[in-house]
N, C-alpha and C. Protein backbone atom coordinates (compact mmCIF):
# COMPACT_ATOMS: atom_id res chain seq x y z
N UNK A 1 45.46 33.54 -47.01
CA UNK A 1 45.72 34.81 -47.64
C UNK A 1 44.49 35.71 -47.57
N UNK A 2 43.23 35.28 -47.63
CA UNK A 2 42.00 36.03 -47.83
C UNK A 2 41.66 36.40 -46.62
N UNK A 3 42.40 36.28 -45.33
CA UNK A 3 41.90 36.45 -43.99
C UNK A 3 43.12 37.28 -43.76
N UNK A 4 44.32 37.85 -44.23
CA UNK A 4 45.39 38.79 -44.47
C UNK A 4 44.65 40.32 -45.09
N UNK A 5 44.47 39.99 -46.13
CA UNK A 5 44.11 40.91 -47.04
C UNK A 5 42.65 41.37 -47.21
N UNK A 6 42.34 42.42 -46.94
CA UNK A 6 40.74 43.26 -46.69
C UNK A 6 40.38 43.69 -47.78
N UNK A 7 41.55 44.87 -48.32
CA UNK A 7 41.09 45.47 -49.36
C UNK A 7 42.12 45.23 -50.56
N UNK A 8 41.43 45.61 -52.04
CA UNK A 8 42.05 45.35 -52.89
C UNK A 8 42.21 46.65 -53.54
N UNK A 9 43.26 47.25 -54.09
CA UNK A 9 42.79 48.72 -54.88
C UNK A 9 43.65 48.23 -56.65
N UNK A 10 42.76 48.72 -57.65
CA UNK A 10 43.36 47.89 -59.07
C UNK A 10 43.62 48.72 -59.51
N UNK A 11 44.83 49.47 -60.11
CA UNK A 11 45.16 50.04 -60.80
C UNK A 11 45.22 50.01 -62.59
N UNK A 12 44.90 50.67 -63.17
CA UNK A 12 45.32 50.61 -64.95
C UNK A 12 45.71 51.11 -65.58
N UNK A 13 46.56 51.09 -66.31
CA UNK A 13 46.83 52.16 -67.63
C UNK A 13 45.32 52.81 -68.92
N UNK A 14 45.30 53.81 -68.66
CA UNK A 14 43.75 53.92 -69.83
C UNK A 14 44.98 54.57 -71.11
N UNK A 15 43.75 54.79 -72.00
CA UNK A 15 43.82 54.93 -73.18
C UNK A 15 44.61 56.01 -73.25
N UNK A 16 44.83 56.85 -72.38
CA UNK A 16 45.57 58.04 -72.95
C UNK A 16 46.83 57.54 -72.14
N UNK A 17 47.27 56.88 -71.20
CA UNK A 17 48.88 56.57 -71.07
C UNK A 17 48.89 56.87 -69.92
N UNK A 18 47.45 57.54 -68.96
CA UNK A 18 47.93 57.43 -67.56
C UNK A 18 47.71 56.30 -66.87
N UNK A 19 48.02 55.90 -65.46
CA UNK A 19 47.20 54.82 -64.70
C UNK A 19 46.64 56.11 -63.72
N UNK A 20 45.29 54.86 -63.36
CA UNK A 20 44.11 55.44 -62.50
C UNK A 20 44.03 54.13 -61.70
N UNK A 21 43.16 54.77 -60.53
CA UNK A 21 42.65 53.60 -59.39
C UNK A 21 41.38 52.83 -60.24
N UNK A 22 40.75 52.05 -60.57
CA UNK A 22 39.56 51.67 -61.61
C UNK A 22 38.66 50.73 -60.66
N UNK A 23 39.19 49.76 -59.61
CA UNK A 23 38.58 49.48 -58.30
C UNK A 23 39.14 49.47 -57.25
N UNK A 24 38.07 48.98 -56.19
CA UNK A 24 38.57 49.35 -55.06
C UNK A 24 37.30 48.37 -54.49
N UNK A 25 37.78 46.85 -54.02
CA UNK A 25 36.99 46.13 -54.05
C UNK A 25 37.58 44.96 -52.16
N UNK A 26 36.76 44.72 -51.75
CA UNK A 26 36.66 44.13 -50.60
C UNK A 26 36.92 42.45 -50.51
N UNK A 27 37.73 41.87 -49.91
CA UNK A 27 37.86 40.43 -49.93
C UNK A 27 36.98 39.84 -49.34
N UNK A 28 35.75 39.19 -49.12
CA UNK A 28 35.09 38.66 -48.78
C UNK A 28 35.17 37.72 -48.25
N UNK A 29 35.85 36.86 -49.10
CA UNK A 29 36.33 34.88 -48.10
C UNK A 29 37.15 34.60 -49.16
N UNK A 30 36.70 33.23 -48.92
CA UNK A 30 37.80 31.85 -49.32
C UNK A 30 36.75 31.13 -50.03
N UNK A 31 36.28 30.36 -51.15
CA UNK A 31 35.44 29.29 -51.36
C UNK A 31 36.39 28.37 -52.35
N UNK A 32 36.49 27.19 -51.96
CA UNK A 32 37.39 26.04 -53.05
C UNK A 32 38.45 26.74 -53.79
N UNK A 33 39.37 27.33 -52.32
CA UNK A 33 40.41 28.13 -53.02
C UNK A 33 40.64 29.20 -54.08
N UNK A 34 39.00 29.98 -54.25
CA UNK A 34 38.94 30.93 -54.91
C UNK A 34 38.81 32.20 -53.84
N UNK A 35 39.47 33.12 -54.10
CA UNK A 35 39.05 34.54 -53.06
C UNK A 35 37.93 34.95 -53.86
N UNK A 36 36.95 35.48 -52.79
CA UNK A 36 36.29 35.91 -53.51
C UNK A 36 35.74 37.47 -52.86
N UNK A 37 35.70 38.22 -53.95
CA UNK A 37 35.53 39.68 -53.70
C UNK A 37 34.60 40.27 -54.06
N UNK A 38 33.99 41.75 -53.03
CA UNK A 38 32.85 42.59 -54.10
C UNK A 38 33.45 43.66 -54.50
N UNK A 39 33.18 44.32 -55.37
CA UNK A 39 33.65 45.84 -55.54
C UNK A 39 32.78 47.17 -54.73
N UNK A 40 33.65 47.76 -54.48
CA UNK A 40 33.16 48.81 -53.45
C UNK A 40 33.01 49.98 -53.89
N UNK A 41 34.26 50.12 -54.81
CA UNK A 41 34.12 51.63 -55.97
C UNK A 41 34.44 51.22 -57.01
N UNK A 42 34.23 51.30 -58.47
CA UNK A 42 34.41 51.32 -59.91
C UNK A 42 34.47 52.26 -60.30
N UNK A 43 35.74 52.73 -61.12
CA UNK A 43 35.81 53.54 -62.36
C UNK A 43 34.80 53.18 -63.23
N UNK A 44 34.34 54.66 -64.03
CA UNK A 44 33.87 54.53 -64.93
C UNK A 44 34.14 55.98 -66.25
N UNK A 45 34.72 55.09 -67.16
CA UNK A 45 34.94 56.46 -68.52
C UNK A 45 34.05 57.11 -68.74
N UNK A 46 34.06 58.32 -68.83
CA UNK A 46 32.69 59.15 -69.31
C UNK A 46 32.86 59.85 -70.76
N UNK A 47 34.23 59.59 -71.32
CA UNK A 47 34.44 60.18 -72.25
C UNK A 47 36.21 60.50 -71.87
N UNK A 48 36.10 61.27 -73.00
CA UNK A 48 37.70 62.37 -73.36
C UNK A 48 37.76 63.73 -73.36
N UNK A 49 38.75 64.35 -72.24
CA UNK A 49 39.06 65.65 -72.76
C UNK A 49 39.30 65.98 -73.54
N UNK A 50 38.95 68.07 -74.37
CA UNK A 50 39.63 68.34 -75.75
C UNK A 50 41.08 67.67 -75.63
N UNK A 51 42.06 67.88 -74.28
CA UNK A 51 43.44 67.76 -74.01
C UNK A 51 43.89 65.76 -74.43
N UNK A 52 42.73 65.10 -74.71
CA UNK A 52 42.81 63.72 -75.01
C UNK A 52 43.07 63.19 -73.56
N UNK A 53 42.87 63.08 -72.32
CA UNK A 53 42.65 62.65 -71.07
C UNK A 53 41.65 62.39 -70.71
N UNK A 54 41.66 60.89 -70.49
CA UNK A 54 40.44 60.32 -70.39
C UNK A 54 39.79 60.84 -68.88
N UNK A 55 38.21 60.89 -68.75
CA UNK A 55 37.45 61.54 -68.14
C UNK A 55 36.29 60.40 -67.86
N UNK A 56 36.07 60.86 -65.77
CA UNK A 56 35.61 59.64 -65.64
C UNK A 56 35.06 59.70 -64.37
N UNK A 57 34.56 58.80 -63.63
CA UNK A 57 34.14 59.05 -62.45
C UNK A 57 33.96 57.94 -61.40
N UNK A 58 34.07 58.04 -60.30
CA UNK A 58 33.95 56.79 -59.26
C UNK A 58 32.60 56.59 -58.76
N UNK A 59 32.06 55.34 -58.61
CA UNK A 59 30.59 55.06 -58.81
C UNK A 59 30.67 53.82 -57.68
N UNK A 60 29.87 53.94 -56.33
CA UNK A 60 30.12 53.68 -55.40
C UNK A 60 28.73 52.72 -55.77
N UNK A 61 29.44 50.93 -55.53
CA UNK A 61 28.18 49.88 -55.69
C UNK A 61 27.10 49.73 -54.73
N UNK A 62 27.25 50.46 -53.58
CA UNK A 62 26.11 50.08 -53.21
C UNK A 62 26.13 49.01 -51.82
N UNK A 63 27.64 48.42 -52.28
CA UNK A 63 27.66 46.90 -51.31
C UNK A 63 28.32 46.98 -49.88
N UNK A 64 27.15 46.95 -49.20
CA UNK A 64 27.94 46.71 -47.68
C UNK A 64 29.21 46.15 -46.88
N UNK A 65 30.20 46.55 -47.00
CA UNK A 65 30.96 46.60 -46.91
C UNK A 65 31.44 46.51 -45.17
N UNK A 66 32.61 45.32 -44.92
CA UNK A 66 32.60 44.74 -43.52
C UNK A 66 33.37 45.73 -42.79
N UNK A 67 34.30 46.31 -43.37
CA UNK A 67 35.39 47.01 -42.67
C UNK A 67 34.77 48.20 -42.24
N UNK A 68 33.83 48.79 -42.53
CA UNK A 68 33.29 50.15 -42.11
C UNK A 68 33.04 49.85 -40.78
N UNK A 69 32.42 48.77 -39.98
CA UNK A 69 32.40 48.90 -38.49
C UNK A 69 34.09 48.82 -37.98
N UNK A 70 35.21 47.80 -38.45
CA UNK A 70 36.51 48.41 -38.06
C UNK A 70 36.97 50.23 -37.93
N UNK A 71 36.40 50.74 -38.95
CA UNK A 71 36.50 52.07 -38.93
C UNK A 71 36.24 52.75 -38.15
N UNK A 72 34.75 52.43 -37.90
CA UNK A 72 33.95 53.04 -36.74
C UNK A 72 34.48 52.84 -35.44
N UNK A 73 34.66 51.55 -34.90
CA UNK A 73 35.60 51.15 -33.60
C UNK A 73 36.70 52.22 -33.94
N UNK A 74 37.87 52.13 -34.63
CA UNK A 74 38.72 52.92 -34.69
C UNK A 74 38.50 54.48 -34.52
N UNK A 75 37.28 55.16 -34.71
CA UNK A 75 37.02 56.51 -34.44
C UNK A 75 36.71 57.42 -35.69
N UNK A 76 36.64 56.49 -36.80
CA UNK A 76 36.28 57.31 -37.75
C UNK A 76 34.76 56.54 -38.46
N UNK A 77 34.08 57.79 -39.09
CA UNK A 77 32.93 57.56 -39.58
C UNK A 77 32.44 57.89 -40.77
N UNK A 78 32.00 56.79 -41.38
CA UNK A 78 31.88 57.55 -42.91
C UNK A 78 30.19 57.28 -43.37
N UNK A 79 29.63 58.01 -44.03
CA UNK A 79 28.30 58.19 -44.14
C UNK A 79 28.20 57.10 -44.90
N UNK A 80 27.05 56.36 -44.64
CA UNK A 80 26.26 55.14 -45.92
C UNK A 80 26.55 55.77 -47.66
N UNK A 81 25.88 56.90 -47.57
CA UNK A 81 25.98 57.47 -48.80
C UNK A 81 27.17 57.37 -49.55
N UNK A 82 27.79 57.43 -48.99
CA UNK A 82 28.91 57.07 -49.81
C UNK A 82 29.66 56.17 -50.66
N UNK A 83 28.66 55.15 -50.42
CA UNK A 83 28.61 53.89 -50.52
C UNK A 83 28.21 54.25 -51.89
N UNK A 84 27.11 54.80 -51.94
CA UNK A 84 25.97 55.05 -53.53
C UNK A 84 26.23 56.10 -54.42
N UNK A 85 27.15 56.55 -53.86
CA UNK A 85 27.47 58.52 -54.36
C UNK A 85 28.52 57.91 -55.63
N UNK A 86 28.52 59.38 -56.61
CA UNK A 86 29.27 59.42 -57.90
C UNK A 86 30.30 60.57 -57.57
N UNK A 87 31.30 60.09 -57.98
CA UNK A 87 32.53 61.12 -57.29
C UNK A 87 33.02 60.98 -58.99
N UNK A 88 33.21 62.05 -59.64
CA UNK A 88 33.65 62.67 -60.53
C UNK A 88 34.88 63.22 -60.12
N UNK A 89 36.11 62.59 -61.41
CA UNK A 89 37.45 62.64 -60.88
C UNK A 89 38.01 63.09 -62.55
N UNK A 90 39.22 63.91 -62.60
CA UNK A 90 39.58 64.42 -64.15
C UNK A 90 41.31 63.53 -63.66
């Protein structure tokens, strides 16, 4: 299964009743039948709108990530930075 599946994206319900994407994390391998994964993007709450909608932002770990050379072969290119960048999302 862990040699199927690349990426993982986690969805949640937050506090105010919507769902959001919260990760977005990479399958790594197999060890003693555990998958094991890094995270690639994390939600993070920053607070609440006056409107009570939670407020928040995507916070890119940092972790090198395998599929970006698939990408690249395929013709698309995405900057390192992006990797580290804070993407603020309402």
């Amino acid at each position: 299964m862990a040699s199927v599946i690349q990426l993982l994206v986690q969805t949640s319900r937050l506090s105010d009743g919507t769902r959001k994407v919260t990760h977005i994390s990479e399958v790594t391998g197999l060890n003693d039948l555990n998958i094991e994964v890094q995270n690639i993007f994390v939600f993070e709450q920053t607070g609440v709108g006056d409107d009570g909608r939670v407020l928040g932002r995507f916070i890119g770990t940092g972790a090198s990530s395998r599929f970006i050379e698939r990408l690249r072969v395929a013709g698309l290119s995405l900057p390192p930075e992006l990797f580290t960048e804070v993407i603020t999302v309402n």
